[in-house]
N, C-alpha and C. Protein backbone atom coordinates (compact mmCIF):
# COMPACT_ATOMS: atom_id res chain seq x y z
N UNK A 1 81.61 31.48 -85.14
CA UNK A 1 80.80 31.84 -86.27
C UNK A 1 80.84 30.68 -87.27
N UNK A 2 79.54 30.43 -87.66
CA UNK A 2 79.77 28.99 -88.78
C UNK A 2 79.74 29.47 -90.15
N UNK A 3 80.11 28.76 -91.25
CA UNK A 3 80.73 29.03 -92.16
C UNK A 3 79.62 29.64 -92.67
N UNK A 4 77.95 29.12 -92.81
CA UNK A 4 77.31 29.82 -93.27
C UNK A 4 76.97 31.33 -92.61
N UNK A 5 77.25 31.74 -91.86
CA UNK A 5 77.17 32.96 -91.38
C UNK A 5 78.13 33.45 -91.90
N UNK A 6 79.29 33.05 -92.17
CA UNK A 6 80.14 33.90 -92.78
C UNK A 6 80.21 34.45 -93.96
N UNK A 7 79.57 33.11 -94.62
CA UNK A 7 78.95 33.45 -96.05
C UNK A 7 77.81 34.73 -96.63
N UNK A 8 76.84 34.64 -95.52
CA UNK A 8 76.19 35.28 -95.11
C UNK A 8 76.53 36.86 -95.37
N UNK A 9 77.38 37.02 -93.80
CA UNK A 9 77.75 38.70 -93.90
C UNK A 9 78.52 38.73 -95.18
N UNK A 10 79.44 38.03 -95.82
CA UNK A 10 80.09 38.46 -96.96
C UNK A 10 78.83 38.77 -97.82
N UNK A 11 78.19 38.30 -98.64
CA UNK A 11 77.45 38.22 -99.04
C UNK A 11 76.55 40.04 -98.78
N UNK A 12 76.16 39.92 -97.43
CA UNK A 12 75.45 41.11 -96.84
C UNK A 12 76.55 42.34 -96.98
N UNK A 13 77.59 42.00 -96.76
CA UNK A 13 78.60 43.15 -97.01
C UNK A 13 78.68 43.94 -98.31
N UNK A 14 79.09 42.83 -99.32
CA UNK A 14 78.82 42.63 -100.51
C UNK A 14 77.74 43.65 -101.62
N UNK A 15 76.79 43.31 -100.96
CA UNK A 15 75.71 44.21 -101.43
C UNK A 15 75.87 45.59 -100.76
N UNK A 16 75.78 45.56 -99.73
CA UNK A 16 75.81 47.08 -98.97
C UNK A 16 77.14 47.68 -99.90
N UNK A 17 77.94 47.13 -100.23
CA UNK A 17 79.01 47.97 -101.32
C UNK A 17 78.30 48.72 -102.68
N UNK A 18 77.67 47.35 -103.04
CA UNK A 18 77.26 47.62 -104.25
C UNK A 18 76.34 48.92 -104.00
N UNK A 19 75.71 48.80 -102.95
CA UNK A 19 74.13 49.74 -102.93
C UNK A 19 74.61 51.46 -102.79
N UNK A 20 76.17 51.25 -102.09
CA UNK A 20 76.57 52.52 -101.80
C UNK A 20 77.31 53.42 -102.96
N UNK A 21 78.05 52.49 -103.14
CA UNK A 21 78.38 52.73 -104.88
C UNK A 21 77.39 53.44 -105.61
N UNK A 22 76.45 52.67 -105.91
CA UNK A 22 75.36 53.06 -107.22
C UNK A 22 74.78 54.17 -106.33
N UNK A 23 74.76 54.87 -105.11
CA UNK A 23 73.98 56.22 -104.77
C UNK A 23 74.80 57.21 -104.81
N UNK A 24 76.25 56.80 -104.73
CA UNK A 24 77.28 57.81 -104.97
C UNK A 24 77.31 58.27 -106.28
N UNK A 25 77.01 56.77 -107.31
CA UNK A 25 77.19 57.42 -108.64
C UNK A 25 76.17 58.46 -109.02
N UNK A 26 75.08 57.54 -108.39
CA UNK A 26 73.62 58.73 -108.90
C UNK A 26 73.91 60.18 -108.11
N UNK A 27 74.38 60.29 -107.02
CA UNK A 27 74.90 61.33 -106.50
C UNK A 27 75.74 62.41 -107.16
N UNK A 28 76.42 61.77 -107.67
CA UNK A 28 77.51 62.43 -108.51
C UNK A 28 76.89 63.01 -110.16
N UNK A 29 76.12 62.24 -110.39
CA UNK A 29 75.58 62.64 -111.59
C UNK A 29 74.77 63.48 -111.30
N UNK A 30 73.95 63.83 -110.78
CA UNK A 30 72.94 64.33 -110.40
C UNK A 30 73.51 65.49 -110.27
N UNK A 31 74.68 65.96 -109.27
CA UNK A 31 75.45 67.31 -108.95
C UNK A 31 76.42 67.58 -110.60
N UNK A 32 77.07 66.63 -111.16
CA UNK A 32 76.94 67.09 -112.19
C UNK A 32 76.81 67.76 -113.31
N UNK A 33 75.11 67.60 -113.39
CA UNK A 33 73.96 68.11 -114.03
C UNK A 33 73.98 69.63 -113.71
N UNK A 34 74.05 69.77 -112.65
CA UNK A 34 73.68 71.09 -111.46
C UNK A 34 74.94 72.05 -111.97
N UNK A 35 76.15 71.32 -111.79
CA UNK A 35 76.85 72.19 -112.54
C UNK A 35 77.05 72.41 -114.03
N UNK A 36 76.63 71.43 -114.87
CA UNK A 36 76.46 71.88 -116.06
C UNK A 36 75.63 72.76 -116.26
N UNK A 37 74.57 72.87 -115.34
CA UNK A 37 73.61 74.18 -115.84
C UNK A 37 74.07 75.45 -115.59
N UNK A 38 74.76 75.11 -114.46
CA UNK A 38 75.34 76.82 -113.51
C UNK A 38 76.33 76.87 -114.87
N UNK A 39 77.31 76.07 -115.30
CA UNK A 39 78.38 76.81 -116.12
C UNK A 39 78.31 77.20 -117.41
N UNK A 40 76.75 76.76 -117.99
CA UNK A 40 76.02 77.19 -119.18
C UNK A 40 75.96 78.32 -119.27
N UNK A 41 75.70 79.24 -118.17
CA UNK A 41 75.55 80.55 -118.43
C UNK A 41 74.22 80.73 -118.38
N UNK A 42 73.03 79.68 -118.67
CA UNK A 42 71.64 79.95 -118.82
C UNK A 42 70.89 80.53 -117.89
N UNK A 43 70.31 81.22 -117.59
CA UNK A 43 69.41 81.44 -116.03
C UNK A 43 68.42 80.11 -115.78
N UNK A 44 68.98 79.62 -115.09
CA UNK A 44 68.53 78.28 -114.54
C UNK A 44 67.30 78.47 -113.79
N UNK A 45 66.18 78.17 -113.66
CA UNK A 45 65.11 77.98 -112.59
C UNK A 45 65.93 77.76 -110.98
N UNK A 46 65.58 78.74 -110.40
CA UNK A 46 66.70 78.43 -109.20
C UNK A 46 65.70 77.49 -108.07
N UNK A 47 64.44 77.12 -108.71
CA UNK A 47 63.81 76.06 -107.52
C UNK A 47 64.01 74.63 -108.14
N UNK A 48 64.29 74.59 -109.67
CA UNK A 48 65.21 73.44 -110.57
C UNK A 48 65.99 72.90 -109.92
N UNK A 49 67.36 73.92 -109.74
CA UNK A 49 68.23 73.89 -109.57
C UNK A 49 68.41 73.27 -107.91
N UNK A 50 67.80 74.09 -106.80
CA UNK A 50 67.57 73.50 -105.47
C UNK A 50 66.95 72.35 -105.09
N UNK A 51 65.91 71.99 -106.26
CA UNK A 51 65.80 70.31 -106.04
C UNK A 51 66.76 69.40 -106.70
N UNK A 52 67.48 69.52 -107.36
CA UNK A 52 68.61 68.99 -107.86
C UNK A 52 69.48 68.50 -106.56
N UNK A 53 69.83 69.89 -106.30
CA UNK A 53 70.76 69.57 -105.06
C UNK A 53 70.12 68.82 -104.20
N UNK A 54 69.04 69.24 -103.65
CA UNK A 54 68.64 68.54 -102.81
C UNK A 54 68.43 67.15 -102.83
N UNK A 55 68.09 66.42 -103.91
CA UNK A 55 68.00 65.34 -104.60
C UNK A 55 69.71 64.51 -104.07
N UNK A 56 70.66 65.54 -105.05
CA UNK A 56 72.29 65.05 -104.60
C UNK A 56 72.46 64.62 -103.04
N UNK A 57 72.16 65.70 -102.85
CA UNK A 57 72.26 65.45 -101.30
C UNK A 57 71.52 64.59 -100.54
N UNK A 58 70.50 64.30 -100.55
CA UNK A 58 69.99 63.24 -99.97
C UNK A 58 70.37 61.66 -100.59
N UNK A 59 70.90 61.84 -101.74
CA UNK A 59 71.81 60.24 -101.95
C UNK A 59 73.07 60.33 -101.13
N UNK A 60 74.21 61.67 -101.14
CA UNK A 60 74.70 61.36 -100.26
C UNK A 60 75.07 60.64 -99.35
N UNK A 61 73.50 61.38 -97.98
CA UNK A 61 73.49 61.15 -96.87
C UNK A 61 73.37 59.30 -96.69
N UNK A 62 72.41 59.09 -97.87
CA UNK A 62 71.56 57.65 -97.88
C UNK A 62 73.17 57.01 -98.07
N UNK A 63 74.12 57.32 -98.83
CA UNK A 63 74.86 56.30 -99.19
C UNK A 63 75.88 56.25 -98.62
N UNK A 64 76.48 57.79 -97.29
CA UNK A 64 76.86 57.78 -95.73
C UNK A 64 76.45 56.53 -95.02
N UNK A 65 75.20 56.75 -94.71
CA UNK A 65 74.55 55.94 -93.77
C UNK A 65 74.99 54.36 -94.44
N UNK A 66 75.09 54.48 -95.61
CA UNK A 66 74.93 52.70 -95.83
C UNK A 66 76.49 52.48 -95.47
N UNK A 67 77.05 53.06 -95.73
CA UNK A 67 78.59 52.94 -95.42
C UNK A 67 78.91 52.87 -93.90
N UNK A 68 78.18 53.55 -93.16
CA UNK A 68 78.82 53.61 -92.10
C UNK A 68 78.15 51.99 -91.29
N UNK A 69 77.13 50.95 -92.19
CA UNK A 69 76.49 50.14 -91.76
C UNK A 69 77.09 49.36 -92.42
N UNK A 70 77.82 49.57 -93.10
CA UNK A 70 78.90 48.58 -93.86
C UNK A 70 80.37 48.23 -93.17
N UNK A 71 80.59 49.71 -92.60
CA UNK A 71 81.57 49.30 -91.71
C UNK A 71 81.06 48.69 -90.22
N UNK A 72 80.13 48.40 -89.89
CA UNK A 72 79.59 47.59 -88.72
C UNK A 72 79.82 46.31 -89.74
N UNK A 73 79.33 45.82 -90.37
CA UNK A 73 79.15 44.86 -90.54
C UNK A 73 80.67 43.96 -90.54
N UNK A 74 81.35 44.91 -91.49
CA UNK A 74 82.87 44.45 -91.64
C UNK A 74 83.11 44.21 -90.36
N UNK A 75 82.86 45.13 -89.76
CA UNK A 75 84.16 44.74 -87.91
C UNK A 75 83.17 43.85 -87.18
N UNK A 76 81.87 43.33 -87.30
CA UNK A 76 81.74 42.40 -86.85
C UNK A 76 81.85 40.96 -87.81
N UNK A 77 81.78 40.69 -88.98
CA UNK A 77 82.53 39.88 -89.98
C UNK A 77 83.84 39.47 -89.54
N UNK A 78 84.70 40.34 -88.67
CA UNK A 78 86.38 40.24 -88.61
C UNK A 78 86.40 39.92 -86.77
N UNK A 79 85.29 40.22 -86.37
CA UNK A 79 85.09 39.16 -84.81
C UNK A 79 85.60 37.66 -84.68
């Protein structure tokens, strides 16, 4: 592997951190929210409330997937 390739996947690694990070955070905020409304006591719009989640949840999955393409990258980086 030449140095610029190495530079490279670091680099590519690098970001795929960053990208997974920031969907977890939005993830997390997002569910959050969801529970601040449930523990308000308010009667929440419950189709509000299910796109919320659904919203959470699909950063999740998105920021699963980037992770689990992050760990490819790492174990081929360490080839």
């Amino acid at each position: 592997m030449t140095h610029a390739t190495k530079i490279m996947n670091k680099q590519a690694i690098v970001d795929k951190i960053e990208v997974a990070r920031q969907e977890l955070s939005d993830a997390e905020a997002n569910v959050a929210q969801v529970l601040r409304e449930l523990k308000g006591g308010v009667r929440a719009d419950k189709s509000m409330i299910g796109q919320a989640l659904e919203a959470a949840f699909a950063k999740v999955k998105l920021a699963n997937k980037d992770l689990v393409d992050l760990q490819k990258l790492i174990e081929s980086a360490l080839d």
